[in-house]
C-alpha atoms as a PDB file:
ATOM      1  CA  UNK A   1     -62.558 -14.201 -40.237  1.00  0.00           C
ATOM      2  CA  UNK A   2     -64.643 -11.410 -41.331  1.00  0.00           C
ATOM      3  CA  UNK A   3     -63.474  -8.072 -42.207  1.00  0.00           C
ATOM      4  CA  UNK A   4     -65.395  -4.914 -41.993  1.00  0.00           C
ATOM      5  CA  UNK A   5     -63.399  -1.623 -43.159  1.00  0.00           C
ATOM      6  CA  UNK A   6     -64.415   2.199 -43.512  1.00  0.00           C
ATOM      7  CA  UNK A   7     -62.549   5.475 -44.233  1.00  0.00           C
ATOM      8  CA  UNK A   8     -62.412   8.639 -44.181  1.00  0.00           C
ATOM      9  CA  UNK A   9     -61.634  11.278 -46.954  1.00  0.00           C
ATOM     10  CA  UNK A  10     -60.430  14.779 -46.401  1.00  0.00           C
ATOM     11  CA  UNK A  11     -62.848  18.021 -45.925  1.00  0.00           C
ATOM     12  CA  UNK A  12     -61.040  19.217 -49.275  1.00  0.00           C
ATOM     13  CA  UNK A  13     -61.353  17.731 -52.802  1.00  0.00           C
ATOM     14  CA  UNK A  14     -57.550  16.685 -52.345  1.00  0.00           C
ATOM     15  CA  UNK A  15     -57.138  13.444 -51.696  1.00  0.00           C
ATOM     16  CA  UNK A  16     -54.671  12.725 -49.289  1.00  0.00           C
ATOM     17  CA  UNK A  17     -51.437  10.429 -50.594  1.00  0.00           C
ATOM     18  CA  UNK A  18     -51.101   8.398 -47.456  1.00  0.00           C
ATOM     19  CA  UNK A  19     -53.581   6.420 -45.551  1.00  0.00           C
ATOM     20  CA  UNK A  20     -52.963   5.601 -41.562  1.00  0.00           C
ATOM     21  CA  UNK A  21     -54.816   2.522 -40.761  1.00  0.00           C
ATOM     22  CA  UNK A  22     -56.353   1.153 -37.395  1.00  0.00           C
ATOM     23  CA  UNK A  23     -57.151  -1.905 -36.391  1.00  0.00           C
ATOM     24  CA  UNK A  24     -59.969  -3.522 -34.294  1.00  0.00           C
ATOM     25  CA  UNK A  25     -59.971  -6.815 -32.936  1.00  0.00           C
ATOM     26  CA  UNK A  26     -61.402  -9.200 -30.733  1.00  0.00           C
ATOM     27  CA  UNK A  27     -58.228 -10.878 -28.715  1.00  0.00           C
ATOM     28  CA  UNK A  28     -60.081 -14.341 -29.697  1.00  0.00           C
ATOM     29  CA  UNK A  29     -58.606 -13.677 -33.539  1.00  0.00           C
ATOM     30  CA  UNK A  30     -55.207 -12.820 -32.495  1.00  0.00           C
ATOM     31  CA  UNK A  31     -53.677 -16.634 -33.220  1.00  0.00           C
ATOM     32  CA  UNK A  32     -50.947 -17.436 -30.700  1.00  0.00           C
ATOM     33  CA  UNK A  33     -50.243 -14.208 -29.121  1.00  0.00           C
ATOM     34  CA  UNK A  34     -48.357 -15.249 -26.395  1.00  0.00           C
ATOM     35  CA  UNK A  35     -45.900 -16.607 -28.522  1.00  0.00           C
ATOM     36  CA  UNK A  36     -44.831 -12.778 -29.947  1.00  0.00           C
ATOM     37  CA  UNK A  37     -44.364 -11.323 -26.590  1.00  0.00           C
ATOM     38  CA  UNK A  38     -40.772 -10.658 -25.865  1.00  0.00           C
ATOM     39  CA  UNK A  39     -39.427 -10.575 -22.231  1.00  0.00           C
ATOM     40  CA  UNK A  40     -40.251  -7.278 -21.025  1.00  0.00           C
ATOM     41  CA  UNK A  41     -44.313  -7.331 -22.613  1.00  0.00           C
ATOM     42  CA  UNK A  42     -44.343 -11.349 -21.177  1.00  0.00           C
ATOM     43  CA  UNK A  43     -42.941  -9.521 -17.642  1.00  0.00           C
ATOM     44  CA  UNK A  44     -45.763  -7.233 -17.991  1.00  0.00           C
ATOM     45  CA  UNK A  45     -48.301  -9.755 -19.512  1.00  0.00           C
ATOM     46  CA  UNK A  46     -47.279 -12.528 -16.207  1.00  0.00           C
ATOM     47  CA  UNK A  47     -48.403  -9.520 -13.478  1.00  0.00           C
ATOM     48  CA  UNK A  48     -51.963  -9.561 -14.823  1.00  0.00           C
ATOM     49  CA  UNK A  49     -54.084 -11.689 -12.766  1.00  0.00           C
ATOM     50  CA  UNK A  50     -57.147 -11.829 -14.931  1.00  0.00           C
ATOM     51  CA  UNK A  51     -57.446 -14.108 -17.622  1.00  0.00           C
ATOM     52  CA  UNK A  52     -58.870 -11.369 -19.604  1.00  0.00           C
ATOM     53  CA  UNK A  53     -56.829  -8.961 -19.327  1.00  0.00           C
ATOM     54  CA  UNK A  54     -54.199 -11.404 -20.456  1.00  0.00           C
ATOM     55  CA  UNK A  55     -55.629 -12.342 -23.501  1.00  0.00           C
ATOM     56  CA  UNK A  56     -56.001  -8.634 -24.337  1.00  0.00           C
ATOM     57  CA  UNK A  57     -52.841  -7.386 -23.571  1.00  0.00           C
ATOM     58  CA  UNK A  58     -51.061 -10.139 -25.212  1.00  0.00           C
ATOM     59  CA  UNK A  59     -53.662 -10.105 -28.279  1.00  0.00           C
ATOM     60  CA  UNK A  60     -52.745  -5.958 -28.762  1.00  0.00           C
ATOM     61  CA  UNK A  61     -49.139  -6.594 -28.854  1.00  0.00           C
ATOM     62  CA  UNK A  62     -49.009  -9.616 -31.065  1.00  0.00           C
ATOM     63  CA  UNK A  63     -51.291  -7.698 -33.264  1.00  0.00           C
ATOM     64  CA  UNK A  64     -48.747  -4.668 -33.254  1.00  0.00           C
ATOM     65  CA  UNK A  65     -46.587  -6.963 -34.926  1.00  0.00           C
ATOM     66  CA  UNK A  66     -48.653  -8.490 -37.111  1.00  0.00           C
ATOM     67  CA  UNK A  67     -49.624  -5.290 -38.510  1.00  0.00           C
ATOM     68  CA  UNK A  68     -45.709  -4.246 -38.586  1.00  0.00           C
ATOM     69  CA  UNK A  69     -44.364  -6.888 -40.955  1.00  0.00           C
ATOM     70  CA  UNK A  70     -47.521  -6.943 -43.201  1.00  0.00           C
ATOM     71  CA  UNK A  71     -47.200  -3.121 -43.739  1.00  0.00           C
ATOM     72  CA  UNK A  72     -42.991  -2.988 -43.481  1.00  0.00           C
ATOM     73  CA  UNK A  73     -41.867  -6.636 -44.542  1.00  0.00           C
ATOM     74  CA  UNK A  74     -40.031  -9.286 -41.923  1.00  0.00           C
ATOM     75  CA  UNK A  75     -41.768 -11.668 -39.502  1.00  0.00           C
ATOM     76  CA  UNK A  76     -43.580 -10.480 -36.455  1.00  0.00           C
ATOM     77  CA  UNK A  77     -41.218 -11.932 -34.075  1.00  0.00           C
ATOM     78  CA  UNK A  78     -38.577  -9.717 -35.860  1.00  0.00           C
ATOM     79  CA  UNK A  79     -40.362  -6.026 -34.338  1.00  0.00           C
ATOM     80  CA  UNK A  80     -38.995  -5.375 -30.949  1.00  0.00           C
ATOM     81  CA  UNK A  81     -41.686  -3.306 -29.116  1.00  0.00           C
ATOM     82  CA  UNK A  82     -40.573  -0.704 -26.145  1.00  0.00           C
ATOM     83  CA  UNK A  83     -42.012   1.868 -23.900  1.00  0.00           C
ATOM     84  CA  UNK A  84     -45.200   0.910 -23.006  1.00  0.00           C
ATOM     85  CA  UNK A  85     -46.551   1.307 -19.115  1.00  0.00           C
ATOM     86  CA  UNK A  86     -48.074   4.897 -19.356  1.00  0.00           C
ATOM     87  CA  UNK A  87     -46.257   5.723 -22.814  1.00  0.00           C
ATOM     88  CA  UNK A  88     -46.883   4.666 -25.940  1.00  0.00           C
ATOM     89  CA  UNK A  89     -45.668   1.796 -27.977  1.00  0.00           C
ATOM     90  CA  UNK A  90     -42.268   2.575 -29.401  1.00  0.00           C
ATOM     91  CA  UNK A  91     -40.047   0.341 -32.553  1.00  0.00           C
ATOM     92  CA  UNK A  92     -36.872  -0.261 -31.274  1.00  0.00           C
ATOM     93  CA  UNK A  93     -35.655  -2.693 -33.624  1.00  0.00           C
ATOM     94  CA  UNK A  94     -37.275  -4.344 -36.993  1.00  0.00           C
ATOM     95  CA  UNK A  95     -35.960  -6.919 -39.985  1.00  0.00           C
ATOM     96  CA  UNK A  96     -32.877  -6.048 -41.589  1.00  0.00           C
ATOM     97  CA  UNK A  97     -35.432  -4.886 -44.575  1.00  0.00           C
ATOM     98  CA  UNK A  98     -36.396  -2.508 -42.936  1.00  0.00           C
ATOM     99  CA  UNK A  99     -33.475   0.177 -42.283  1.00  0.00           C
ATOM    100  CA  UNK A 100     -35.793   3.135 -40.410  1.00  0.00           C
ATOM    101  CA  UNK A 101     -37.725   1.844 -37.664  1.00  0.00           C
ATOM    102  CA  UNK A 102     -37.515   4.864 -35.704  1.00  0.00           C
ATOM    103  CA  UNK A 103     -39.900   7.103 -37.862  1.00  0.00           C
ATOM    104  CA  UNK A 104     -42.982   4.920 -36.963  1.00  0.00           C
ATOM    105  CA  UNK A 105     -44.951   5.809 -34.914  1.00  0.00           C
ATOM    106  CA  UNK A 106     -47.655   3.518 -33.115  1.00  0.00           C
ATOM    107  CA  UNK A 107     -50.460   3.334 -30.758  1.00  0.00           C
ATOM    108  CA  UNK A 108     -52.245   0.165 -29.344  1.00  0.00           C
ATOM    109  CA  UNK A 109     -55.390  -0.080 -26.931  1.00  0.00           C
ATOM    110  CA  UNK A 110     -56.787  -3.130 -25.013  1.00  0.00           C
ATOM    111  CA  UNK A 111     -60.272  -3.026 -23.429  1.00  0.00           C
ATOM    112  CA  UNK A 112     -61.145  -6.829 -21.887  1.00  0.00           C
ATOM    113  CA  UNK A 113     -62.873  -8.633 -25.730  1.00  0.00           C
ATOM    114  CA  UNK A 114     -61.509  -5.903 -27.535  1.00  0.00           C
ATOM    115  CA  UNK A 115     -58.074  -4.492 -28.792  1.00  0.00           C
ATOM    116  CA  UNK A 116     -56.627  -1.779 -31.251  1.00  0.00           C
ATOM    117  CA  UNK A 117     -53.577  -0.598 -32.954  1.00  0.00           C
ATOM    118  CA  UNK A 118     -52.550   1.809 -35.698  1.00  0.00           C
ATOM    119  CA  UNK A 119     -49.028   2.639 -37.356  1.00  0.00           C
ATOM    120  CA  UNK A 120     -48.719   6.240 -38.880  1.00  0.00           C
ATOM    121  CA  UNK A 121     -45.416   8.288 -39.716  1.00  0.00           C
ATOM    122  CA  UNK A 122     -47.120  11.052 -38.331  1.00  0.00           C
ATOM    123  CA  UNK A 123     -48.664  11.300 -34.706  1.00  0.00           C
ATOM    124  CA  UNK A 124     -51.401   8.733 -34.529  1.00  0.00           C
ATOM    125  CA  UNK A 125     -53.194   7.496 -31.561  1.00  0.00           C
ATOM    126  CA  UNK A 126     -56.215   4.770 -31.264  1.00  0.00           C
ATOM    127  CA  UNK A 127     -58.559   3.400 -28.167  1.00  0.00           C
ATOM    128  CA  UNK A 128     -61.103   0.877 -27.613  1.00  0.00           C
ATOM    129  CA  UNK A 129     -63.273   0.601 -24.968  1.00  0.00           C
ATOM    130  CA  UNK A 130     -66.449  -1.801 -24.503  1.00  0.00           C
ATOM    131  CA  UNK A 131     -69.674  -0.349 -23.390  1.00  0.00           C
ATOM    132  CA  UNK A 132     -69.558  -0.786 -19.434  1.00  0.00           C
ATOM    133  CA  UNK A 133     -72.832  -2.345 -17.837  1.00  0.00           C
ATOM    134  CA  UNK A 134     -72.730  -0.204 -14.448  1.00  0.00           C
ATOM    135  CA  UNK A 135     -71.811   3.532 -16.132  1.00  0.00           C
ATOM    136  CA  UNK A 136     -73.130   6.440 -13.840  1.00  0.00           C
ATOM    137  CA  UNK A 137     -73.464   8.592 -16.705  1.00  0.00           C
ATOM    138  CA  UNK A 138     -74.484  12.319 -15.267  1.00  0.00           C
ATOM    139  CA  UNK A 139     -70.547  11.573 -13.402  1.00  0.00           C
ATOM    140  CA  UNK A 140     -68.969  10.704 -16.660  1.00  0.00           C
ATOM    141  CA  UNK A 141     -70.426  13.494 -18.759  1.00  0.00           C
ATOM    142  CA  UNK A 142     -68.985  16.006 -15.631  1.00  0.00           C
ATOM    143  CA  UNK A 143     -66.095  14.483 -15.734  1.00  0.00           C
ATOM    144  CA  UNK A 144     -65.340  14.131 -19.893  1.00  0.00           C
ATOM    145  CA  UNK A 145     -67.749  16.267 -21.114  1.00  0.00           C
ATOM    146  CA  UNK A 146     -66.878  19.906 -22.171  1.00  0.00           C
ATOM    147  CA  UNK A 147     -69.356  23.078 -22.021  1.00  0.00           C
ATOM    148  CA  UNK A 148     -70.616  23.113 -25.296  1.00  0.00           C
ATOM    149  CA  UNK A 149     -70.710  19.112 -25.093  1.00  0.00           C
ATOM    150  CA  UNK A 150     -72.539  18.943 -21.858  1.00  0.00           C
ATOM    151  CA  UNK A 151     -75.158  21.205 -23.610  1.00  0.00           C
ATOM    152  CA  UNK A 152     -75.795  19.583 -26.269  1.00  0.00           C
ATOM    153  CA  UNK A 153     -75.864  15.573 -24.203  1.00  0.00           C
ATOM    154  CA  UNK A 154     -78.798  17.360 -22.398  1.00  0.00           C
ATOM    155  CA  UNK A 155     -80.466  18.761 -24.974  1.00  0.00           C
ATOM    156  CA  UNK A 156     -81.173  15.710 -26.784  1.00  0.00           C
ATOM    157  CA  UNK A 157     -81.550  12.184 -25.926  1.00  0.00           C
ATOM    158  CA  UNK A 158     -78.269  10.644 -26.113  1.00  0.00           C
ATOM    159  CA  UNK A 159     -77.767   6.695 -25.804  1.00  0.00           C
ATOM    160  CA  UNK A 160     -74.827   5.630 -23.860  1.00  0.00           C
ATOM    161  CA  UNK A 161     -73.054   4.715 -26.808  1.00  0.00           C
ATOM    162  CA  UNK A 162     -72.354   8.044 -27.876  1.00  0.00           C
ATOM    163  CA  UNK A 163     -70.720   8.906 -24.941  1.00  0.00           C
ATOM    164  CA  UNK A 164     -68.590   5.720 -25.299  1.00  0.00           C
ATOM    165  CA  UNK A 165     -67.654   7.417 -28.601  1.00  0.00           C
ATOM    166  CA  UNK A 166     -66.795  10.690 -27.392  1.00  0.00           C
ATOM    167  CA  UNK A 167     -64.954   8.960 -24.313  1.00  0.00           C
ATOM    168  CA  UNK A 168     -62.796   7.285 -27.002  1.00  0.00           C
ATOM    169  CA  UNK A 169     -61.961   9.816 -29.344  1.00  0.00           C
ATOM    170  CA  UNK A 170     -60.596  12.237 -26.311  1.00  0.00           C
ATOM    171  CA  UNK A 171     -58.522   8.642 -25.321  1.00  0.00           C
ATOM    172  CA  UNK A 172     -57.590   8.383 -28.793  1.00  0.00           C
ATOM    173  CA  UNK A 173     -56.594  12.298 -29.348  1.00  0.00           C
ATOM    174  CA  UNK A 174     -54.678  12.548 -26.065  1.00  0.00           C
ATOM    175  CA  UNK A 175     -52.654   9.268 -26.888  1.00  0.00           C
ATOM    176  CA  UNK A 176     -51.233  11.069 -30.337  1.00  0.00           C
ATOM    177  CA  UNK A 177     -50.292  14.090 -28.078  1.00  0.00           C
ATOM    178  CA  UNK A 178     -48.242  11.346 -26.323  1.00  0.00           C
ATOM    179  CA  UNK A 179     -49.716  12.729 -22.987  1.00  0.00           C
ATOM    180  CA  UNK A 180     -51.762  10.321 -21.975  1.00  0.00           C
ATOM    181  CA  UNK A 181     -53.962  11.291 -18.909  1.00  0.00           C
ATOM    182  CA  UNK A 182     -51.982  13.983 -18.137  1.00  0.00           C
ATOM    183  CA  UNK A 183     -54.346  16.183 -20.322  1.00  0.00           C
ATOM    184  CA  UNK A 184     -58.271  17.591 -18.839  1.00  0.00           C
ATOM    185  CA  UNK A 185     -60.412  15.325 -21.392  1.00  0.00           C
ATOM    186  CA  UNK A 186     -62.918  18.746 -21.198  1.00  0.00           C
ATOM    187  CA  UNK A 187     -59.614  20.720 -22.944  1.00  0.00           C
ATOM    188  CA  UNK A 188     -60.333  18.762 -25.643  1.00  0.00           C
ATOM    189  CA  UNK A 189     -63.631  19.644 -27.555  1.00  0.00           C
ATOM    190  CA  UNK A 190     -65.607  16.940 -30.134  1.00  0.00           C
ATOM    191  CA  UNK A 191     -67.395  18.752 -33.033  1.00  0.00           C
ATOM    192  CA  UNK A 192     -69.645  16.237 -34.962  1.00  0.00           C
ATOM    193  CA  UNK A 193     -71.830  16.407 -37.867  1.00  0.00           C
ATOM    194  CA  UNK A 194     -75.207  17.893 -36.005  1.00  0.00           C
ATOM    195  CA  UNK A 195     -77.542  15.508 -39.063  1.00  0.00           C
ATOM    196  CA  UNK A 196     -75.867  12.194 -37.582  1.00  0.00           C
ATOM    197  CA  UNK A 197     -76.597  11.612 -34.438  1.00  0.00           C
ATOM    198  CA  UNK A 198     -73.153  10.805 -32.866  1.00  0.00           C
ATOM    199  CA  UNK A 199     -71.993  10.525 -35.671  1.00  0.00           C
ATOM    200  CA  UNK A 200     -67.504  10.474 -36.137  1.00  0.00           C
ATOM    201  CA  UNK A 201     -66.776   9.336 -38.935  1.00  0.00           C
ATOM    202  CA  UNK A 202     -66.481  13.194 -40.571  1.00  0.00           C
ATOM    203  CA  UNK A 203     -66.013  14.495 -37.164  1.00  0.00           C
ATOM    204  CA  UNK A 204     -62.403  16.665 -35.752  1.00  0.00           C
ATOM    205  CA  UNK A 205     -61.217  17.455 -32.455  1.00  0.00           C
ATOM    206  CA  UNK A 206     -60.090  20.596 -31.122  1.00  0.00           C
ATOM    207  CA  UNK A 207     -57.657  20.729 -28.155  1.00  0.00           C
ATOM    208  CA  UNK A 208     -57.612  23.808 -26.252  1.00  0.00           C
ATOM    209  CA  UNK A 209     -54.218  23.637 -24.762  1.00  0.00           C
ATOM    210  CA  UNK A 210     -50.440  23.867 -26.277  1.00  0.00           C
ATOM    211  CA  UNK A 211     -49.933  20.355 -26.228  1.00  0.00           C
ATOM    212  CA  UNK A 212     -49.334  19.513 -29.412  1.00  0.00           C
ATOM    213  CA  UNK A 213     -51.640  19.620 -32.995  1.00  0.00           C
ATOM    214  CA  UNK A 214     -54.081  21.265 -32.027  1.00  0.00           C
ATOM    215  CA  UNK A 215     -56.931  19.702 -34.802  1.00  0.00           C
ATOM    216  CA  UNK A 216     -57.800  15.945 -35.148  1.00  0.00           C
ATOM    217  CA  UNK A 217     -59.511  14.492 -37.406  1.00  0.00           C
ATOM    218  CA  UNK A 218     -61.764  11.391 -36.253  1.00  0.00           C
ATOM    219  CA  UNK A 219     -62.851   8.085 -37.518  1.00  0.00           C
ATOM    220  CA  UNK A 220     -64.990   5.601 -35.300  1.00  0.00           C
ATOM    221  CA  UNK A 221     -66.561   2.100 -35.626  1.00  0.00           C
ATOM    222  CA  UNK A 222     -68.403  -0.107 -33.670  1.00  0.00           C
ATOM    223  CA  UNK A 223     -67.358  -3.351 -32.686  1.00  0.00           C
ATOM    224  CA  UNK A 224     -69.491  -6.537 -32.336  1.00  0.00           C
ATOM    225  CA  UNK A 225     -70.658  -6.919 -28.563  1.00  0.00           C
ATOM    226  CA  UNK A 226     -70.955  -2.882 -28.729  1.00  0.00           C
ATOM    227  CA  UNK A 227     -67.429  -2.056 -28.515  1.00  0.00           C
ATOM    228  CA  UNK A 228     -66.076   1.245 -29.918  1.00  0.00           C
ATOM    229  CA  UNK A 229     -62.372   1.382 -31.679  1.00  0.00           C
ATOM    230  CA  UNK A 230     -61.445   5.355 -32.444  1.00  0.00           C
ATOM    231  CA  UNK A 231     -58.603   6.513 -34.853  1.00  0.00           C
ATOM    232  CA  UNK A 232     -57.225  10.220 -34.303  1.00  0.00           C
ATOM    233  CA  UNK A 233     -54.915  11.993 -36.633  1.00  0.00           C
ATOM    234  CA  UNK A 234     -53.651  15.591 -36.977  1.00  0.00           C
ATOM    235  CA  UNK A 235     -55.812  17.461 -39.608  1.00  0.00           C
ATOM    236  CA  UNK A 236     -52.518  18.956 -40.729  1.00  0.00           C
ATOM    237  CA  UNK A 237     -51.239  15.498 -41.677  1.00  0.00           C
ATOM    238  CA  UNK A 238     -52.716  15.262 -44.857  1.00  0.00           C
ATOM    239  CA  UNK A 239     -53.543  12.049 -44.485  1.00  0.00           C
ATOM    240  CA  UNK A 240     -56.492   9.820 -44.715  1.00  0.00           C
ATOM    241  CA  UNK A 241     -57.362   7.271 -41.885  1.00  0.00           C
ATOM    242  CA  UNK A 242     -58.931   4.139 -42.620  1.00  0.00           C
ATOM    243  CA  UNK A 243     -60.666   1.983 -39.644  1.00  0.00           C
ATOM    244  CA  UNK A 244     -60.525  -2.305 -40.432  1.00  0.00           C
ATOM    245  CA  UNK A 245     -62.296  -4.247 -38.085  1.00  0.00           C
ATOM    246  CA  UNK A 246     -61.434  -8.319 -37.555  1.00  0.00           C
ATOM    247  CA  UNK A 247     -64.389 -10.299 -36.084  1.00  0.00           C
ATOM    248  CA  UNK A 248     -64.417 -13.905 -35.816  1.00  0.00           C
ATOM    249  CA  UNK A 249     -66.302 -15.693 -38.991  1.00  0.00           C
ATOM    250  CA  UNK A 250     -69.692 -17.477 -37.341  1.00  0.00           C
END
């Protein structure tokens, strides 16, 4: 299995004394996810009909776990996962080791090949989306796309992928708000480094409503097969987020 891993430091020469880490898989690495699903996520997991979306939503939620006892100690199969649906992933329960459960805080994504998840003490939120074949892009920009952001996609020649990006870092932004698609993605605005060309890794995001932290800071990678995994976390935080990608060994 190969592992491919970038962060991202603070604007200031402080370095921040906690990392948040996401991370990107394919569902293909996730070993015997099935088998980690408890009855409410294998409820869930049965009313999928495609054999895709199964292996993603199961490979996200095993991978939850995973993540959980390597970072906090116990087995996987000792994290009991709730909320889901159109709320985020919340720790009910963990191993006796670990006595606070309830001050994590976690987000997971699953895109059909591709899956995320990241575990913060502080509002976190992560998506993952692969780069769609059929995309009508003018009716995506209108429809994501702020002002300023519409001006500069048509001032320059953007490739799809960058709109992927920017698609996934307002997913990723309004999941740590914990609101979901209740939020206008063009209330939330995506100021990158103008040098890089769609460039996030230094990038922040600005929301424009009272929804919660109202600064993000951003880190993206891309997957194999042209998949993009997005970590948000509050600027405030003080903390520095770190992106690890899984891809199978070849």
């Amino acid at each position: 299995m190969e592992r491919a891993s970038r962060g991202g430091g603070g604007s200031s020469g402080t370095e921040p004394s906690r990392v948040v880490r996401a991370v990107g898989a394919a569902p293909s690495t996730v070993s015997d996810a099935e088998v980690l699903l408890d009855p409410t996520e294998r409820a869930r997991w049965e009313r999928l009909h495609d054999p895709r979306d199964r292996e993603a939503f199961a490979a996200a939620h095993a991978l939850l776990k995973i993540e959980l006892a390597r970072l906090h100690g116990g087995a996987p199969a000792a994290w009991e996962i709730g909320g889901g649906g159109d709320g985020p992933p919340v720790v009910v329960s963990g191993p006796l080791c670990f006595e606070e459960p309830h001050e994590l805080v976690c987000s997971l994504a699953h895109a059909r090949g591709l899956v995320a998840v990241a575990i913060a003490t502080c509002p976190v939120g992560v998506d993952c989306e692969n780069l769609p074949e059929d995309w009508d892009i003018a009716d995506v920009c209108d429809r994501i796309a702020s002002p300023l952001e519409l001006e500069r996609w048509r001032a320059r020649d953007s490739e799809p992928i960058e709109l992927l990006r920017l698609w996934c870092a307002k997913e990723a932004i309004s999941k740590g708000l914990g609101v979901g698609l209740a939020i206008d993605p063009r209330e939330i605005e995506i100021e990158m480094d103008p040098a890089k060309r769609g460039e996030l890794r230094h990038a922040r995001g600005l929301v424009r409503t009272d929804s919660g932290p109202n600064e993000w800071a951003l880190l993206a990678g891309d997957a194999t097969g042209g998949g993009v995994v997005v970590l948000a976390v509050p600027a405030s935080a003080q903390v520095r987020p770190e992106l690890l990608l899984l891809a199978e060994s070849r």
